[in-house]
N, C-alpha and C. Protein backbone atom coordinates (compact mmCIF):
# COMPACT_ATOMS: atom_id res chain seq x y z
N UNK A 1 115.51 79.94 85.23
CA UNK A 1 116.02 81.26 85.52
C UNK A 1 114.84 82.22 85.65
N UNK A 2 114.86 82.87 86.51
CA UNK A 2 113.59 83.94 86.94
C UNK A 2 113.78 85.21 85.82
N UNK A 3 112.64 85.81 85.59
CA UNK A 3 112.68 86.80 84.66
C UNK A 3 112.64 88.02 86.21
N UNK A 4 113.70 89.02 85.85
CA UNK A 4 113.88 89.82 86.55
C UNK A 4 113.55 91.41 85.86
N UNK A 5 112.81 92.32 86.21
CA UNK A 5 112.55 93.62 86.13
C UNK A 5 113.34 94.48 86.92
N UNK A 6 113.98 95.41 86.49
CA UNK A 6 114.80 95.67 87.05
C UNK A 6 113.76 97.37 86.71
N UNK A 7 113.73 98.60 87.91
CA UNK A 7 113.19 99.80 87.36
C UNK A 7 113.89 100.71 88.03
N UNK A 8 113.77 102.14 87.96
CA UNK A 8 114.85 102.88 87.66
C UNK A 8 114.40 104.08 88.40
N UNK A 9 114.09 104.47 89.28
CA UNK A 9 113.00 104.69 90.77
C UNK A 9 113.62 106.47 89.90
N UNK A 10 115.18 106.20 90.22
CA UNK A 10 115.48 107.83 89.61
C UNK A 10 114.72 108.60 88.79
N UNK A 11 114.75 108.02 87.50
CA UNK A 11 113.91 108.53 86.39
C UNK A 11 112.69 108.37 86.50
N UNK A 12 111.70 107.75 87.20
CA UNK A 12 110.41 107.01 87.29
C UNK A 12 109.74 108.58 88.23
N UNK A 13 110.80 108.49 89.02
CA UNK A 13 110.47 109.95 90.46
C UNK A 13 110.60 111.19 89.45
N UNK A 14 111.38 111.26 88.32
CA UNK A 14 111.67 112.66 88.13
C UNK A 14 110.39 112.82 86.70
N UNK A 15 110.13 111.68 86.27
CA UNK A 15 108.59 111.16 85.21
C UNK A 15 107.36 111.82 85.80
N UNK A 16 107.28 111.31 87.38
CA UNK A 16 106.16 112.00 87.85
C UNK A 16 106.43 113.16 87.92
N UNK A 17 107.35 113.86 88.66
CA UNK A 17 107.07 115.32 89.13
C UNK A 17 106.82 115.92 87.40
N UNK A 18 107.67 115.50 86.29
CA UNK A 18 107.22 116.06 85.05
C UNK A 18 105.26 115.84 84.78
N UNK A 19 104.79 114.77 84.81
CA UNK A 19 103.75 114.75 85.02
C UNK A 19 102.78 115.37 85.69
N UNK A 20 103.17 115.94 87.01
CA UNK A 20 102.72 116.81 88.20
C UNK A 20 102.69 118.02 87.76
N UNK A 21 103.38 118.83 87.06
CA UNK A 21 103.98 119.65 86.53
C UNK A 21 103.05 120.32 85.34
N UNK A 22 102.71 119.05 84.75
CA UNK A 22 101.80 119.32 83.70
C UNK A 22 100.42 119.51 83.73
N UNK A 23 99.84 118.50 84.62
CA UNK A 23 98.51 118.62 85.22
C UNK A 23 98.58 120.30 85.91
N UNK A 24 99.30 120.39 86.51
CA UNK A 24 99.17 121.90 87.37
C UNK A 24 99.40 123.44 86.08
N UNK A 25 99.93 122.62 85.10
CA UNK A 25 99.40 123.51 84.02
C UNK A 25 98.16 123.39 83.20
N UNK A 26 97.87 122.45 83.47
CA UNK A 26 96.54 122.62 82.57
C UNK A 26 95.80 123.14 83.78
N UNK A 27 95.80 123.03 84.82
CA UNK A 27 95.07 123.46 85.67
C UNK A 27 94.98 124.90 85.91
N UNK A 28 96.14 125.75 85.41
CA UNK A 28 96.05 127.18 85.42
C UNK A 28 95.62 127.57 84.05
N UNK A 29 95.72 126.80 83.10
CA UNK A 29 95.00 127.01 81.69
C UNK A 29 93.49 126.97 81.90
N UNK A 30 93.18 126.20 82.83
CA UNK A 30 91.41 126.21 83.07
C UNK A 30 91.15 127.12 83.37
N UNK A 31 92.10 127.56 84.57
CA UNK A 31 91.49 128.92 85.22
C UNK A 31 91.69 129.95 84.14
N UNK A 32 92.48 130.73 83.66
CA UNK A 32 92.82 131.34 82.96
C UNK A 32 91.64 132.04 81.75
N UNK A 33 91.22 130.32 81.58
CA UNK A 33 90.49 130.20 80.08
C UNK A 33 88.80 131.11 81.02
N UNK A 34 88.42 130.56 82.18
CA UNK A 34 87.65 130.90 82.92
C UNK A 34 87.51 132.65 83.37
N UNK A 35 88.55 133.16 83.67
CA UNK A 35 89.10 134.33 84.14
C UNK A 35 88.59 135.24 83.64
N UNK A 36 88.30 135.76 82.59
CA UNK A 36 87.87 136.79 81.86
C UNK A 36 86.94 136.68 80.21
N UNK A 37 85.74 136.29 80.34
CA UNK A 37 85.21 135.77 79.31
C UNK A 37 84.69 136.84 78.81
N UNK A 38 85.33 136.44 77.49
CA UNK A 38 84.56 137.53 75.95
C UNK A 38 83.19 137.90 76.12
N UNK A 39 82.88 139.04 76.05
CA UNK A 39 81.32 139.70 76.39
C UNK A 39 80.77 139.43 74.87
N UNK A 40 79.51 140.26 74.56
CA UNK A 40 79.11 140.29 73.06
C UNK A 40 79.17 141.33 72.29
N UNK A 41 79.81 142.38 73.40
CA UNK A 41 80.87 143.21 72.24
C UNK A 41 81.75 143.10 71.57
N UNK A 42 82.62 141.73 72.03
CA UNK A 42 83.77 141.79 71.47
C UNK A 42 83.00 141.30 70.13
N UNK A 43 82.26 140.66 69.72
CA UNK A 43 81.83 140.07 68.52
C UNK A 43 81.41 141.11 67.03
N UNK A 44 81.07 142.19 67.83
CA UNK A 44 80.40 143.23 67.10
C UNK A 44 78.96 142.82 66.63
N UNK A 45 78.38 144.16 65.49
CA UNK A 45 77.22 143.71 65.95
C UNK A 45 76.57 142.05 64.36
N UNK A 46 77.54 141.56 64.04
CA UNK A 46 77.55 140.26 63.23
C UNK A 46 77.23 139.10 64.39
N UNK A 47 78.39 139.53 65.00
CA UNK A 47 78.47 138.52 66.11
C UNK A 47 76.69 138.37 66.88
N UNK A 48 76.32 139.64 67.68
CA UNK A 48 75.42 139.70 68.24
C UNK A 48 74.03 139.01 67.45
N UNK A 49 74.30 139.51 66.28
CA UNK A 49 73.26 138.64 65.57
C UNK A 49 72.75 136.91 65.34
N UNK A 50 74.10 136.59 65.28
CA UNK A 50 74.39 135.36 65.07
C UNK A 50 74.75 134.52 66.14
N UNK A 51 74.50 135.56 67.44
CA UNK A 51 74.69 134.81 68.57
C UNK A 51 76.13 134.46 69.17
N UNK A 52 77.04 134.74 68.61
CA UNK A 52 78.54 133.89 68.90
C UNK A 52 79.00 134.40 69.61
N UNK A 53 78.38 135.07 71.05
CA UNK A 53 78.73 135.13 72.00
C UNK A 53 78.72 133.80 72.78
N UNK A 54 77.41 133.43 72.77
CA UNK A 54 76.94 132.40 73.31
C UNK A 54 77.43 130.91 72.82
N UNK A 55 77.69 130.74 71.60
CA UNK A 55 78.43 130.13 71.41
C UNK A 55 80.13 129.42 71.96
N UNK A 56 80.57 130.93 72.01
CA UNK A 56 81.89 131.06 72.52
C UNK A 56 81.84 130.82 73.72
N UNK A 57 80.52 130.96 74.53
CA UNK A 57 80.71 130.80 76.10
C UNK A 57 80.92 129.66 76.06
N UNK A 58 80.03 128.57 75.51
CA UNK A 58 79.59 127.02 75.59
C UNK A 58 80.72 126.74 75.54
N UNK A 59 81.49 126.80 73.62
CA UNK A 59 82.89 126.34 73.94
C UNK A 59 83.84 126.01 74.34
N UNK A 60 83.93 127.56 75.07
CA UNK A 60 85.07 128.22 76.06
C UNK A 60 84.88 127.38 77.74
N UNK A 61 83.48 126.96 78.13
CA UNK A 61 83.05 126.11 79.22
C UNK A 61 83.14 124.65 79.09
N UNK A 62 83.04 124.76 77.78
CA UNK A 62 83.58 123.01 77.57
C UNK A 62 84.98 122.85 77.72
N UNK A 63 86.01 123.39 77.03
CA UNK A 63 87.16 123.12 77.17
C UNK A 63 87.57 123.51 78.45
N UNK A 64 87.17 124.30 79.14
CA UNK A 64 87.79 124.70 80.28
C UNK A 64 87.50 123.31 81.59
N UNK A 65 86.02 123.11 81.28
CA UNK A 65 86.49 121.77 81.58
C UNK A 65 87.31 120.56 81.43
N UNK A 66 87.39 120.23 80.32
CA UNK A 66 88.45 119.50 79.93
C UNK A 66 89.70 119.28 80.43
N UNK A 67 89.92 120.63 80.44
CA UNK A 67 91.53 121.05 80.86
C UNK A 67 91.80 120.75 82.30
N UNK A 68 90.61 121.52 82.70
CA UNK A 68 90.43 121.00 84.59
C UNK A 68 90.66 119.42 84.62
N UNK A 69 89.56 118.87 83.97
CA UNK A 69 89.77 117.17 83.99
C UNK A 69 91.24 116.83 83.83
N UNK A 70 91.82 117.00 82.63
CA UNK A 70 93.03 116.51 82.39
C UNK A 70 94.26 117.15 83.63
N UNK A 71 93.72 118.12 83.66
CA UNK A 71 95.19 118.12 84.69
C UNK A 71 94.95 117.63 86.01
N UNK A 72 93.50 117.45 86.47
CA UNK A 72 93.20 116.24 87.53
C UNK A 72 94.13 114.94 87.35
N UNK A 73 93.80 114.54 86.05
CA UNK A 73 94.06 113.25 85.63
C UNK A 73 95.35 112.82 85.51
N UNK A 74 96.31 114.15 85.24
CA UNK A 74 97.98 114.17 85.42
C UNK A 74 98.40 113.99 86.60
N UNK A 75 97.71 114.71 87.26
CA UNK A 75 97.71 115.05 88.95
C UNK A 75 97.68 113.69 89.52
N UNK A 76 96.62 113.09 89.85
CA UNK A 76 96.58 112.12 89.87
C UNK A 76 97.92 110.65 89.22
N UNK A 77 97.73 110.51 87.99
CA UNK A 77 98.84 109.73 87.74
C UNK A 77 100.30 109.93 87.99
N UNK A 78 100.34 110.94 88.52
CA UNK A 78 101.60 111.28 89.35
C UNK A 78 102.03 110.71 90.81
N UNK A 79 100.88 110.86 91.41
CA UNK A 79 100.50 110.27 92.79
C UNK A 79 100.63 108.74 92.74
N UNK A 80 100.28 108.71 91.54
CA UNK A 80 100.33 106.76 91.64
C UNK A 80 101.81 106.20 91.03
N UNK A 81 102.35 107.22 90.22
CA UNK A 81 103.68 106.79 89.69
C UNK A 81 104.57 107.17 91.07
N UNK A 82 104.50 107.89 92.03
CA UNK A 82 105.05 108.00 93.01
C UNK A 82 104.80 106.80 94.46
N UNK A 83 103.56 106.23 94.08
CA UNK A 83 103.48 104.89 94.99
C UNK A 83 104.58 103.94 94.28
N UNK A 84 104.53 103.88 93.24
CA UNK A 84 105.09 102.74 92.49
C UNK A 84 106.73 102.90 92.56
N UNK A 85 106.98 104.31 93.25
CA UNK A 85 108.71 104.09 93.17
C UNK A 85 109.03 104.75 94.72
N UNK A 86 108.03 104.54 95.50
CA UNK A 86 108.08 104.00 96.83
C UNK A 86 108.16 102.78 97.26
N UNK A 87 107.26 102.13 96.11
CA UNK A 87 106.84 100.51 96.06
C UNK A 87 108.43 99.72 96.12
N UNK A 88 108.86 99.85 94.75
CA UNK A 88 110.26 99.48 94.31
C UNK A 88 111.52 99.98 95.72
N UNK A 89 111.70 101.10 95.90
CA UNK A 89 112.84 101.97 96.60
C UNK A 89 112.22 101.08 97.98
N UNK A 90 111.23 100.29 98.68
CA UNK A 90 111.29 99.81 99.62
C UNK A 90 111.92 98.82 99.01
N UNK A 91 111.29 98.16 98.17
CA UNK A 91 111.81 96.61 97.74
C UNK A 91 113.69 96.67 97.67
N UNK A 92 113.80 97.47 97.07
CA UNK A 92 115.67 97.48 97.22
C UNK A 92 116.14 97.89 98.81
N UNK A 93 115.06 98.58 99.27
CA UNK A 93 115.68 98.29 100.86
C UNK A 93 115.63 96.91 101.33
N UNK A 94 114.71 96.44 101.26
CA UNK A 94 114.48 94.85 101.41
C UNK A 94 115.29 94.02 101.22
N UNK A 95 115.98 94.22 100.00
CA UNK A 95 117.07 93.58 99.22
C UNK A 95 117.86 93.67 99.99
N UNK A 96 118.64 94.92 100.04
CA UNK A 96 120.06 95.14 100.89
C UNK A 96 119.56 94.84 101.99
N UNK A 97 118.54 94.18 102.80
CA UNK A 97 118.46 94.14 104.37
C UNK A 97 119.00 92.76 104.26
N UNK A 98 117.91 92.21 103.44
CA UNK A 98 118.49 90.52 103.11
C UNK A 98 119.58 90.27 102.67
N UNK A 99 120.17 90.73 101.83
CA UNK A 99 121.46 90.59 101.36
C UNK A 99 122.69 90.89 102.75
N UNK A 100 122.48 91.80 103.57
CA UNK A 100 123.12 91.98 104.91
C UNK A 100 123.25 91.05 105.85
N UNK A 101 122.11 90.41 105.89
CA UNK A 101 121.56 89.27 106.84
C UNK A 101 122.53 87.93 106.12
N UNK A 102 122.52 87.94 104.78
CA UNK A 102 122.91 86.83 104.56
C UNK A 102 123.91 86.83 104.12
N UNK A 103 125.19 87.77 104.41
CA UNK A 103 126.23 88.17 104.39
C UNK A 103 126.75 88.27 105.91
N UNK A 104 126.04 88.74 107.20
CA UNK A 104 126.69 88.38 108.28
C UNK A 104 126.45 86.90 109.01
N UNK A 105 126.11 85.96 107.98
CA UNK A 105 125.97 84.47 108.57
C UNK A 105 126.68 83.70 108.14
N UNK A 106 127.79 84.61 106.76
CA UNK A 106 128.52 83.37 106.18
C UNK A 106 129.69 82.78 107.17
């Protein structure tokens, strides 16, 4: 007996766009985080001393990368969860073509 996988293209399609969805938020969180960066006033003059302006920039440039990355990376795995239930949704066309074929020969 063949082991059969059976997948569920509905939920799989509505997985990605949630996925899609998310990447394109982190992607406005990058920008965002980017948009208006803390000067070294806001620190007062503790801050200025101790530098944590500069600090905060580094930070604030690291994660903002991050965020960019990751919602690439959502972005992306969306695109590929959407091959994969193109992949399938042909294969069940396939099915019913064959199954047609071998239903108008009986």
């Amino acid at each position: 007996m063949a082991n059969k996988v059976r997948v569920d293209t509905d939920w799989l399609s509505g997985y990605a766009k949630q996925v899609a969805a998310a990447g394109d938020e982190l992607g406005r969180a990058a920008g965002t985080l980017g948009a208006s960066p803390l000067g070294p006033e806001a620190f007062g003059e503790l801050g200025r001393q101790l530098r944590t302006a500069e600090s905060y920039a580094r930070a604030a440039e690291l994660l903002r990368g991050q965020l960019a990355r990751a919602g690439e990376v959502l972005r992306s795995a969306s695109g590929e969860l959407g091959e994969v239930v193109k992949h399938y949704q042909g294969g069940e066309s396939d099915s019913a073509s064959g199954l047609r074929r071998t239903e108008g020969r009986r």
